[in-house]
N, C-alpha and C. Protein backbone atom coordinates (compact mmCIF):
# COMPACT_ATOMS: atom_id res chain seq x y z
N UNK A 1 180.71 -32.27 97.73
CA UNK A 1 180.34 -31.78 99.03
C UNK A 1 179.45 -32.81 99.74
N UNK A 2 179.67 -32.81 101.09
CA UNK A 2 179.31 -34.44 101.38
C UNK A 2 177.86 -33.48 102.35
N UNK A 3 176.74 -34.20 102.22
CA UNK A 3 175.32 -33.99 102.99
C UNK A 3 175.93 -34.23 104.51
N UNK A 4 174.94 -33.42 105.27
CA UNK A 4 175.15 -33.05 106.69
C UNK A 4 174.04 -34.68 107.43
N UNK A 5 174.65 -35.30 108.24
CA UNK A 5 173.54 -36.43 108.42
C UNK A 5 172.21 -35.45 109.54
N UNK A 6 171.14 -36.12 108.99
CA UNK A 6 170.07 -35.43 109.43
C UNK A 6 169.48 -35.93 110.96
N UNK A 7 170.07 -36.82 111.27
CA UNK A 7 169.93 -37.87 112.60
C UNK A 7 171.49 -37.81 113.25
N UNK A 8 171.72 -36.32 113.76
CA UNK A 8 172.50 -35.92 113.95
C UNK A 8 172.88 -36.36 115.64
N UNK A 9 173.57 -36.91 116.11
CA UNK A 9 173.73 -37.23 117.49
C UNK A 9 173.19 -36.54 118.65
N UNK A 10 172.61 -36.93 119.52
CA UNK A 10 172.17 -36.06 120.77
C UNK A 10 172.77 -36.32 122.09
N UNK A 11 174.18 -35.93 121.47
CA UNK A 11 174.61 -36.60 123.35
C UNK A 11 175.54 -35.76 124.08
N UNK A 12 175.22 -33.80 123.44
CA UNK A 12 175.91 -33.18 123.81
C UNK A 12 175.86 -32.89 125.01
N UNK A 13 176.12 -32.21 125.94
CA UNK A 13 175.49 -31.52 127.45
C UNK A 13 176.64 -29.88 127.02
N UNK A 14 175.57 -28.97 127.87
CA UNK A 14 176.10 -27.91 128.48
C UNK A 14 176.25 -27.95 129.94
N UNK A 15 177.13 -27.70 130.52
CA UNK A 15 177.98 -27.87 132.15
C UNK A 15 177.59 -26.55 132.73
N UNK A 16 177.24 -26.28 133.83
CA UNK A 16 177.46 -25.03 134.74
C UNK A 16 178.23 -25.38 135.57
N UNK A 17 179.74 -24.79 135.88
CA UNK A 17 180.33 -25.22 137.26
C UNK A 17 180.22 -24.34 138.39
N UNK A 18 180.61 -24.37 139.80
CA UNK A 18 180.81 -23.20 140.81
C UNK A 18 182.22 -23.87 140.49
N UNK A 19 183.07 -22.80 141.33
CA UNK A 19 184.39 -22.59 141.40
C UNK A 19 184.42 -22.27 142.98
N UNK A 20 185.73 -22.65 143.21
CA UNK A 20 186.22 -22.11 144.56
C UNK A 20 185.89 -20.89 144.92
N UNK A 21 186.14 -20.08 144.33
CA UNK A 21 185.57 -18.18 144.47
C UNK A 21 184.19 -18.04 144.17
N UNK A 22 183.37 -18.82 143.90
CA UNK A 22 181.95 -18.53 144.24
C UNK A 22 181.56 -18.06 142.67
N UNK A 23 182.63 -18.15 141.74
CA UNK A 23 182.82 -17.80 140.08
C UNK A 23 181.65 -19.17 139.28
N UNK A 24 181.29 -18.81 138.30
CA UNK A 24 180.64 -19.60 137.66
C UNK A 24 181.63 -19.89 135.97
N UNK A 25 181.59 -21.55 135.60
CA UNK A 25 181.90 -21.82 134.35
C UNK A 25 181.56 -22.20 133.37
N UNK A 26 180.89 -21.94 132.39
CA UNK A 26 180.38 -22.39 131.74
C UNK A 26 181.37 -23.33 130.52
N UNK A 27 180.43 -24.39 129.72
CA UNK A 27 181.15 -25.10 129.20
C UNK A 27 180.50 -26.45 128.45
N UNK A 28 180.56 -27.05 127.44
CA UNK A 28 180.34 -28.26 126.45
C UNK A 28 180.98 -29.31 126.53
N UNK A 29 180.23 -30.15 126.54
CA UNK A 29 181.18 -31.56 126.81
C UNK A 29 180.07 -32.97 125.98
N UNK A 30 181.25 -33.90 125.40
CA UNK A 30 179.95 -35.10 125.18
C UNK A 30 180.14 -36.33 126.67
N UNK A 31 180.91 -36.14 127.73
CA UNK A 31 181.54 -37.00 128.66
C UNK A 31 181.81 -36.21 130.02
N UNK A 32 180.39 -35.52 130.32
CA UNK A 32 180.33 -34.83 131.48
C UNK A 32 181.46 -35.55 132.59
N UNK A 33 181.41 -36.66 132.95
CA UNK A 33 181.96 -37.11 134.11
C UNK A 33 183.52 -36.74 133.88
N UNK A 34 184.13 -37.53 133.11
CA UNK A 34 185.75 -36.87 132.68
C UNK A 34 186.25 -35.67 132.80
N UNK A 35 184.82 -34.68 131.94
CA UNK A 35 185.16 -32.98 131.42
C UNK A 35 185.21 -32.53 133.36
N UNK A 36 184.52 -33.37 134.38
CA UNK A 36 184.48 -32.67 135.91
C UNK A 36 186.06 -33.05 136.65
N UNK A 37 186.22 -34.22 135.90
CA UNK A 37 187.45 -34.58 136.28
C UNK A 37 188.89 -33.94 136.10
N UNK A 38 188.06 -33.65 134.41
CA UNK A 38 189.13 -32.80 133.98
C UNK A 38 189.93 -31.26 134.65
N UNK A 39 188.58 -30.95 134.86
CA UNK A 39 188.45 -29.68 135.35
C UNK A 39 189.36 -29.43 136.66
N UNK A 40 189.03 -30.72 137.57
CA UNK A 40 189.43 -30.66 139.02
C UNK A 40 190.82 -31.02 139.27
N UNK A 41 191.63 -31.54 138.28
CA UNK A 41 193.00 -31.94 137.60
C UNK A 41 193.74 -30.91 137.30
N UNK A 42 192.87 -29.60 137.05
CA UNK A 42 193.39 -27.96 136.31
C UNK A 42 194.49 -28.71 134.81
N UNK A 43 193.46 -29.94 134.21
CA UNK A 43 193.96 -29.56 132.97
C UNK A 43 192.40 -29.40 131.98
N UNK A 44 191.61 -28.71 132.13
CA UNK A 44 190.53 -28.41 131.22
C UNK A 44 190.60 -27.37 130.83
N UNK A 45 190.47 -26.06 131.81
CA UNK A 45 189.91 -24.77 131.17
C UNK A 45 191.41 -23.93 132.18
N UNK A 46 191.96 -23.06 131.55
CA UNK A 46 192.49 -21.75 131.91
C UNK A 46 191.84 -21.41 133.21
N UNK A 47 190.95 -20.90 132.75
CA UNK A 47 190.20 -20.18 134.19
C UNK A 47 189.70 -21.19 135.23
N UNK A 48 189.55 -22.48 135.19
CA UNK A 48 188.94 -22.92 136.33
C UNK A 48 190.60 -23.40 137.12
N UNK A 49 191.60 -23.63 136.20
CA UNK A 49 192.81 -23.96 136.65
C UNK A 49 193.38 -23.53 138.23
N UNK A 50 192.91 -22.32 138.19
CA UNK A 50 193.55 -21.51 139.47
C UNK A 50 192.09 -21.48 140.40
N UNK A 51 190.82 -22.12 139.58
CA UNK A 51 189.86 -22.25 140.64
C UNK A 51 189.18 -23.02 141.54
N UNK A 52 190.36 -24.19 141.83
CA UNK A 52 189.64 -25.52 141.78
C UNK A 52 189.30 -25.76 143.76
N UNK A 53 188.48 -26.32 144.30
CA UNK A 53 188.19 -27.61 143.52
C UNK A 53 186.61 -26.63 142.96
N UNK A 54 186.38 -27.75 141.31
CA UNK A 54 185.07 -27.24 141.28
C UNK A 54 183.78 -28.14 141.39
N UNK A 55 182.66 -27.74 141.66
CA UNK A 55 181.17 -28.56 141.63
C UNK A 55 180.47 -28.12 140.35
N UNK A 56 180.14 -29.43 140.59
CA UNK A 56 178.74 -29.22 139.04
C UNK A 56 177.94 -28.00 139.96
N UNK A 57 177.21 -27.21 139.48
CA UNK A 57 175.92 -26.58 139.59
C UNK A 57 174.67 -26.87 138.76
N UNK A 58 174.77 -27.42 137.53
CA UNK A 58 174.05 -28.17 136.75
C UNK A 58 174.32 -28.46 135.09
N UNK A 59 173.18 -29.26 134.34
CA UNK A 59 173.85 -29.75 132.95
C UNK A 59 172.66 -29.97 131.99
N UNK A 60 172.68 -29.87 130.95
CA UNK A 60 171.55 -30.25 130.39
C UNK A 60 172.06 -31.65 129.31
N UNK A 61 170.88 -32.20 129.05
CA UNK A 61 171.35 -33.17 128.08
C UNK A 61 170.89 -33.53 127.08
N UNK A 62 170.98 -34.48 126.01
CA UNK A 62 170.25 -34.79 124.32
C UNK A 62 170.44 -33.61 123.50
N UNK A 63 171.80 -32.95 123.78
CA UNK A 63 171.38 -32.29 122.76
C UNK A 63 172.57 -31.66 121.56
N UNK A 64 172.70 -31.73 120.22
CA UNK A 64 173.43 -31.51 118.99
C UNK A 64 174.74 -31.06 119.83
N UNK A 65 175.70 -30.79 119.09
CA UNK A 65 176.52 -29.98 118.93
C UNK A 65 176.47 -28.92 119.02
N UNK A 66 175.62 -28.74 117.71
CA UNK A 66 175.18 -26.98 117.30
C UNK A 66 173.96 -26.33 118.26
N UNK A 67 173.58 -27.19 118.63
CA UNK A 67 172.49 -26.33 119.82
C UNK A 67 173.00 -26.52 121.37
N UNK A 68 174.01 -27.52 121.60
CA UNK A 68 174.70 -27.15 122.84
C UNK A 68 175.80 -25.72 122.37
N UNK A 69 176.67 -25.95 121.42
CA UNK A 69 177.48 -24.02 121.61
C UNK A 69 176.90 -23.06 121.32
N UNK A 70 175.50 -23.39 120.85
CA UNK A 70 175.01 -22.02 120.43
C UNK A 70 173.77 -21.42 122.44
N UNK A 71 173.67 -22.20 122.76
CA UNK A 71 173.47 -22.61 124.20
C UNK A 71 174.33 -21.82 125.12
N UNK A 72 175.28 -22.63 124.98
CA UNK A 72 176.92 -22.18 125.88
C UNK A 72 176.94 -20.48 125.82
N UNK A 73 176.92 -20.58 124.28
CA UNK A 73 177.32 -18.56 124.21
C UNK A 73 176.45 -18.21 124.36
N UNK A 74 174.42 -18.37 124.62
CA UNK A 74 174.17 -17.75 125.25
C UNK A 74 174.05 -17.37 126.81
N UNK A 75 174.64 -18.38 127.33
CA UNK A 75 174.55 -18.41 129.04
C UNK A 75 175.72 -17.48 129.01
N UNK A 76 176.69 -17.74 128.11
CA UNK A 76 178.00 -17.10 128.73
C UNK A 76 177.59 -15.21 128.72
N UNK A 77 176.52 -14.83 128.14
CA UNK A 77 176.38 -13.54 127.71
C UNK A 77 175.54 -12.94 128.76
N UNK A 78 175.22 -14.18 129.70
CA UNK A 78 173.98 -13.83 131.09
C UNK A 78 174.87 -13.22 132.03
N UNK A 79 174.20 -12.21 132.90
CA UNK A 79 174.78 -12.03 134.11
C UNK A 79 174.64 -13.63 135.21
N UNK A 80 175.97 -13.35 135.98
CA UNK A 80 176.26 -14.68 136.54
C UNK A 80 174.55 -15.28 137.45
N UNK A 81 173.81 -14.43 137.72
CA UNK A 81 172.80 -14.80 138.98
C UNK A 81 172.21 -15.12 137.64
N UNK A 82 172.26 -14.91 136.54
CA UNK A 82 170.40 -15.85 135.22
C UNK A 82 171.14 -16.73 134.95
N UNK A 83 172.17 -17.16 134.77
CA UNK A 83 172.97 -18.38 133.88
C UNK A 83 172.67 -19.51 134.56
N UNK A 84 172.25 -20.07 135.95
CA UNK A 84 171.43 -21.06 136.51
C UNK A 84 170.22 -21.56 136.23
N UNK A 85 169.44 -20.13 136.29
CA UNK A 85 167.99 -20.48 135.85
C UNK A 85 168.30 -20.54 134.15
N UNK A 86 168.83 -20.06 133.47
CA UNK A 86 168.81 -20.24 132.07
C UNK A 86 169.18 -21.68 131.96
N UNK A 87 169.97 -22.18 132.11
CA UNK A 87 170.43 -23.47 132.13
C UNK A 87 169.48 -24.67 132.07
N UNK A 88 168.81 -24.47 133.93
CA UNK A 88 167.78 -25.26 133.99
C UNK A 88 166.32 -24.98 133.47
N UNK A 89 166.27 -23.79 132.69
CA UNK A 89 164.93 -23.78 131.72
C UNK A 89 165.54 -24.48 130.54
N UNK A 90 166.31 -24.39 130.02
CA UNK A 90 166.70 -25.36 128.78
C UNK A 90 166.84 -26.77 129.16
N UNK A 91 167.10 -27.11 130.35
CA UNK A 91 167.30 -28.76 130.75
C UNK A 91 165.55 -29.10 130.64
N UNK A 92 165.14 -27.60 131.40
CA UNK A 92 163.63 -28.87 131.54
C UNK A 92 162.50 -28.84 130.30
N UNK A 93 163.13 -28.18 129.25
CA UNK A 93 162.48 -28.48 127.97
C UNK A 93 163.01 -29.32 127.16
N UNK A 94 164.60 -30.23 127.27
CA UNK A 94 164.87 -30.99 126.34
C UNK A 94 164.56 -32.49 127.02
């Protein structure tokens, strides 16, 4: 069983998008700029597909893997009006 490295990369981000409908997306990426590109292409996500064009609303950055999705699912569990401010309280502590 191989050890977990302890100097584990920090170059995850969590994404907030707006959508055309005024909808919010949440989402993980290590290559924010592409994952916006991606998005606006309608080949990233299902749901933003039929929502485009979309804008950043904001992102946080430096941070794991495991603490950007564990991040993600909690914004995704916010009502849409806290998932902004949740976002940017986690940006301005990392």
């Amino acid at each position: 069983m191989a050890l977990k490295n302890k100097t584990e990369a920090k170059d995850w981000q969590v994404y907030l998008l707006t959508c055309s409908d005024g909808s919010l997306y949440c989402g993980v990426t290590k290559n924010l700029e592409n994952r916006l590109a991606l998005h606006n292409l309608g080949k990233a996500s299902k749901y933003t597909r039929s929502r485009r064009p979309v804008t950043l609303a904001g992102a946080t950055k430096g941070m794991t893997k495991a603490m950007a999705f564990r991040l993600e699912y909690r914004i995704k569990q916010l009502k849409p009006g806290e998932k902004l401010a949740a976002l940017d309280r986690e940006a301005s502590l990392g």
